[in-house]
Protein backbone atom coordinates (compact mmCIF):
# COMPACT_ATOMS: atom_id res chain seq x y z
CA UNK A 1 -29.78 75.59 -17.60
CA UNK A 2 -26.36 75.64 -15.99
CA UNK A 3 -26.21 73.48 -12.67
CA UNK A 4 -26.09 75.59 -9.68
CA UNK A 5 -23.01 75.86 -7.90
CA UNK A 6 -22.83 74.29 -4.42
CA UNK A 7 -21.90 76.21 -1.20
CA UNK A 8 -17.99 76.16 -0.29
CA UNK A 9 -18.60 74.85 3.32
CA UNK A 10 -20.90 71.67 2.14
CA UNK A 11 -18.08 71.21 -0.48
CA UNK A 12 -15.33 70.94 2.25
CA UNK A 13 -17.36 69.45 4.73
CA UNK A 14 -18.21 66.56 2.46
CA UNK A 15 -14.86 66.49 0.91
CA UNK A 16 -13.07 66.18 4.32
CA UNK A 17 -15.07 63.13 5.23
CA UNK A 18 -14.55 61.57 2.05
CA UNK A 19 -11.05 61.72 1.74
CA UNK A 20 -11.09 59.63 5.05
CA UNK A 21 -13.46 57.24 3.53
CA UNK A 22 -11.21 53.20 5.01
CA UNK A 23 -10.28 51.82 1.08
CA UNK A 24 -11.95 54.77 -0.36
CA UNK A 25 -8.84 55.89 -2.38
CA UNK A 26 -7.08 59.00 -3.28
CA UNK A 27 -10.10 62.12 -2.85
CA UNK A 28 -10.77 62.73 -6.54
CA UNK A 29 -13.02 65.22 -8.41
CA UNK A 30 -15.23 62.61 -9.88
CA UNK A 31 -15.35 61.18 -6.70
CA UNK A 32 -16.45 64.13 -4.92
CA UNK A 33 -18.78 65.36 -7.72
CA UNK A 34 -20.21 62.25 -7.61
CA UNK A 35 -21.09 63.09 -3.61
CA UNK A 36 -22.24 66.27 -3.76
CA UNK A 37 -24.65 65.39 -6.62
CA UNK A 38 -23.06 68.22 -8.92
CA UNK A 39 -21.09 68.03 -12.07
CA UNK A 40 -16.58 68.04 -11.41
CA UNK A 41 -17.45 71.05 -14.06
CA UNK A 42 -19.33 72.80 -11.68
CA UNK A 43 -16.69 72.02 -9.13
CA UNK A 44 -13.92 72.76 -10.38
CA UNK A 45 -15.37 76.24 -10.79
CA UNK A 46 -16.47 76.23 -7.18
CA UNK A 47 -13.16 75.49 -6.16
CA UNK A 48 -10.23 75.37 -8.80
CA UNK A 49 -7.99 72.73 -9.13
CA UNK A 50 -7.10 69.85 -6.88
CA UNK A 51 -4.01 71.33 -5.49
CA UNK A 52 -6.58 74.34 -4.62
CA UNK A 53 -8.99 71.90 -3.22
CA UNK A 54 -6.60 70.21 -0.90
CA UNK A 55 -5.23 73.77 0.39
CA UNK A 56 -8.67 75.02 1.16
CA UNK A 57 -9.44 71.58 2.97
CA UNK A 58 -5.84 72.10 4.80
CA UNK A 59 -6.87 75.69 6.00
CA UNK A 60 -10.10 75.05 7.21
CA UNK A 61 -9.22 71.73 9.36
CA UNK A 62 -6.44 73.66 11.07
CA UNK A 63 -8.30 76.81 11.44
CA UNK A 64 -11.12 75.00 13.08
CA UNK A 65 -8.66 73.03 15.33
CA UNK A 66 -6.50 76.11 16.33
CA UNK A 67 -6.21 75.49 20.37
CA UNK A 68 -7.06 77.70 23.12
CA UNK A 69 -3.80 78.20 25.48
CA UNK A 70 -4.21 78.52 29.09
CA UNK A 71 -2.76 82.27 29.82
CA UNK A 72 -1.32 81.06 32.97
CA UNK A 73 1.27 78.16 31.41
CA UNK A 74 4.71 79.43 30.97
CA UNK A 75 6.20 79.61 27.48
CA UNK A 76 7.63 76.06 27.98
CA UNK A 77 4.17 74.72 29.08
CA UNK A 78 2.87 76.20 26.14
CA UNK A 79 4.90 74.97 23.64
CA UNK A 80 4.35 71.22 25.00
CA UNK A 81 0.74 71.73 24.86
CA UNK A 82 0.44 72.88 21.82
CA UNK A 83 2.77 70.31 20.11
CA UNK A 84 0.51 67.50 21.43
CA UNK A 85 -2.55 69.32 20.39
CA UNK A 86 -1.08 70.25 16.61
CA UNK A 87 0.00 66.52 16.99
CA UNK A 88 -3.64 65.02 18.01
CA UNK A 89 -5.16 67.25 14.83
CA UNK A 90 -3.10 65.71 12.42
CA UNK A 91 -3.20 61.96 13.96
CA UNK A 92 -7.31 62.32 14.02
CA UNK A 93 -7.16 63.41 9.90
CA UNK A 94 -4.19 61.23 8.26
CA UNK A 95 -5.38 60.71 4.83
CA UNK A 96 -5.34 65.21 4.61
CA UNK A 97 -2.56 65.65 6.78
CA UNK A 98 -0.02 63.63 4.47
CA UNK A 99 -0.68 66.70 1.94
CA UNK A 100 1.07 69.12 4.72
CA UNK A 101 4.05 69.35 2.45
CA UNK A 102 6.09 72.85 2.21
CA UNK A 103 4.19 74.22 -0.21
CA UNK A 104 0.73 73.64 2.01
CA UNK A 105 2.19 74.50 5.82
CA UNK A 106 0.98 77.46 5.81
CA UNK A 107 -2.18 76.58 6.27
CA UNK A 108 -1.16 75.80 9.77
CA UNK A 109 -0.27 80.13 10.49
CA UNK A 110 -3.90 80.09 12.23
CA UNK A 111 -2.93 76.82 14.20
CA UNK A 112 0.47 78.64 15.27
CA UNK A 113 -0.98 82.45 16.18
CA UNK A 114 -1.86 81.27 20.01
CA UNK A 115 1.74 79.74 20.67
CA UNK A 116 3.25 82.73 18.79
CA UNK A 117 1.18 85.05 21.14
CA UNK A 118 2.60 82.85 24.39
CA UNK A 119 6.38 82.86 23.22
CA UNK A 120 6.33 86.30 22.77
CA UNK A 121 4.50 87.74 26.07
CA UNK A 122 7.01 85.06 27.53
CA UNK A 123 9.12 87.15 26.48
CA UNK A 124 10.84 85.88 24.03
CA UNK A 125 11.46 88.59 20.96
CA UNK A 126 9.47 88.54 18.08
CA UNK A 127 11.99 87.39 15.80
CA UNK A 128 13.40 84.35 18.14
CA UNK A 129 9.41 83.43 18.75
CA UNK A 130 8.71 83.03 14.94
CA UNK A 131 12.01 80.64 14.17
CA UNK A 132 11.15 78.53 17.40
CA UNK A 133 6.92 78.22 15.59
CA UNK A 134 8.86 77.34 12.55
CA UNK A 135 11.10 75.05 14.45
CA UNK A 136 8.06 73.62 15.94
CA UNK A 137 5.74 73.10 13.08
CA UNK A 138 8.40 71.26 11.01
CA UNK A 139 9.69 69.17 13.66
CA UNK A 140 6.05 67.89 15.07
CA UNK A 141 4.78 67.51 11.48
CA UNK A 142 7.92 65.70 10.56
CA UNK A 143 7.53 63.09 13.78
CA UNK A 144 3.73 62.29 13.72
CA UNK A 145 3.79 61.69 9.94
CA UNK A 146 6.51 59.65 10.26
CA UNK A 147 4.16 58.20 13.44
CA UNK A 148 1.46 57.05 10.76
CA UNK A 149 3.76 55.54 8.81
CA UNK A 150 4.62 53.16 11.58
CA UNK A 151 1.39 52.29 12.52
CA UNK A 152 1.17 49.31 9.87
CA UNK A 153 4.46 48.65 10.71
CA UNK A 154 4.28 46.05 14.05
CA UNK A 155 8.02 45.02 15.28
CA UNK A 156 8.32 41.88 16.94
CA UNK A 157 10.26 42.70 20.40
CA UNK A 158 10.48 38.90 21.23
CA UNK A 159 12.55 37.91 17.76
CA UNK A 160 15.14 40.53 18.10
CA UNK A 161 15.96 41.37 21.95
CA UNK A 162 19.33 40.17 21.09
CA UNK A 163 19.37 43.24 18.61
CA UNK A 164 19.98 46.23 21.23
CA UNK A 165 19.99 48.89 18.05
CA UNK A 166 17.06 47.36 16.59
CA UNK A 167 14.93 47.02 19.61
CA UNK A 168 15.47 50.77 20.83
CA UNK A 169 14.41 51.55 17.18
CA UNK A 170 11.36 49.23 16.88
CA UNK A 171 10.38 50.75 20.77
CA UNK A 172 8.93 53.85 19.45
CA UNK A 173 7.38 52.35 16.25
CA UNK A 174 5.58 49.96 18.87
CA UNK A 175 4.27 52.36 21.13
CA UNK A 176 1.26 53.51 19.04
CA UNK A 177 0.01 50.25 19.46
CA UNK A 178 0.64 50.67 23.17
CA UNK A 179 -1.82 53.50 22.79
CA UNK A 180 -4.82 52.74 20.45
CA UNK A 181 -6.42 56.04 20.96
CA UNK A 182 -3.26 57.91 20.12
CA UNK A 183 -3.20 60.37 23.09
CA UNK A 184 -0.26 59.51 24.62
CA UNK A 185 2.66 60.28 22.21
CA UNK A 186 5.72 57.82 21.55
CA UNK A 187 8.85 58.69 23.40
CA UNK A 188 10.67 60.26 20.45
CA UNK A 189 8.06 62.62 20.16
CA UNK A 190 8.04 63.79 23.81
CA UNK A 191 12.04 63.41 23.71
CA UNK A 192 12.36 65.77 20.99
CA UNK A 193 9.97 68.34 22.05
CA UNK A 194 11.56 68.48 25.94
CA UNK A 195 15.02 69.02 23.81
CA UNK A 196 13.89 71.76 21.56
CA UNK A 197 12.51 73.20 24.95
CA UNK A 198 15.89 72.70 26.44
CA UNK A 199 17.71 74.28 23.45
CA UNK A 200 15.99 77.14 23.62
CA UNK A 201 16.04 77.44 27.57
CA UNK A 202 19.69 77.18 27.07
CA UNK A 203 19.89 79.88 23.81
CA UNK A 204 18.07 82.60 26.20
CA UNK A 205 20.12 82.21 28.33
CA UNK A 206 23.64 82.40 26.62
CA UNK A 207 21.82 85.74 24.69
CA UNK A 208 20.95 87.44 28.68
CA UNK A 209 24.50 86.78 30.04
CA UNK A 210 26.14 88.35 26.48
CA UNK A 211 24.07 91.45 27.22
């Protein structure tokens, strides 16, 4: 008798905790057969290939975690709050967020809808909305992966405050630490979202006084 299949939601729900199993490893089929009690045959057919796995896991996570904007924040309130909370989603699920290459950042269209919404009742036009989302979404995945790369990474202020380059580098690398829980973002990342806000402040504006 063939082995019934299992349900798509237990497979992502127990795949998503795996995969952020401490020393656990690369998520793997046999791993995650071997969890769900079921053969990687009967997985596999469940859910098609790894790369398939991993964008299914991807969609879900970021559907799930899409934020609810306050209506009453401006467009420039609304894009800092939702780059902290697309920031705090991928800090809270490292081990899946690393696989939010090009190829899988789409999954994060659901994540984007709500800020897309805001931008353009700002109003910003529908076509200057979507580049500043893309804008956005590369920029904030771009600084808080690079953010969980630096976590193992602990700088020694003391042994090089002769170094002015190399301590205002090692600063931001440090200030994770400063913040165990991870809610309060390093300065590049708040630095870099008040210029994109500030870039496009200053775009709108250039664009009203040329028409």
């Amino acid at each position: 008798m063939p082995r019934p299949l299992v349900d798509t939601e237990t497979i992502i729900t127990v795949a998503l905790d795996a995969m952020e199993e401490p020393s656990a490893g690369p998520l793997t089929a046999r791993r995650l057969a071997t969890r769900l009690k079921c053969s990687t045959r009967t997985l596999y057919q469940q859910m098609g290939k790894q790369e398939q796995l991993i964008s299914a896991l991807l969609n879900h996570y970021f559907v799930q975690k899409t934020p609810q904007l306050d209506p009453n924040l401006d467009w420039k309130g609304a894009i800092d709050t939702w780059a902290k909370e697309l920031r705090l989603a991928i800090l809270a699920r490292p081990n899946l967020s690393r696989h939010l290459s090009t190829e899988n950042r789409p999954a994060l269209i659901e994540f984007t809808r709500p800020l897309l919404a805001a931008l353009i009742a700002a109003p910003l036009s529908e076509p200057v909305a979507v580049e500043v989302c893309r804008s956005l979404v590369h920029v904030i995945v771009s600084l808080t992966l690079g953010e969980l790369e630096t976590q193992s990474h602990r700088y020694d202020e003391t042994a090089i405050v002769g170094d002015h380059l190399t301590r205002l580098l090692s600063n931001d690398a440090n200030a994770y630490e400063r913040s165990p829980d991870g809610k309060i973002p390093p300065p590049v990342f708040v630095q870099s979202i008040d210029w994109l806000i500030g870039g496009i402040e200053g775009q709108q504006q250039t664009r009203a006084e040329r028409a």
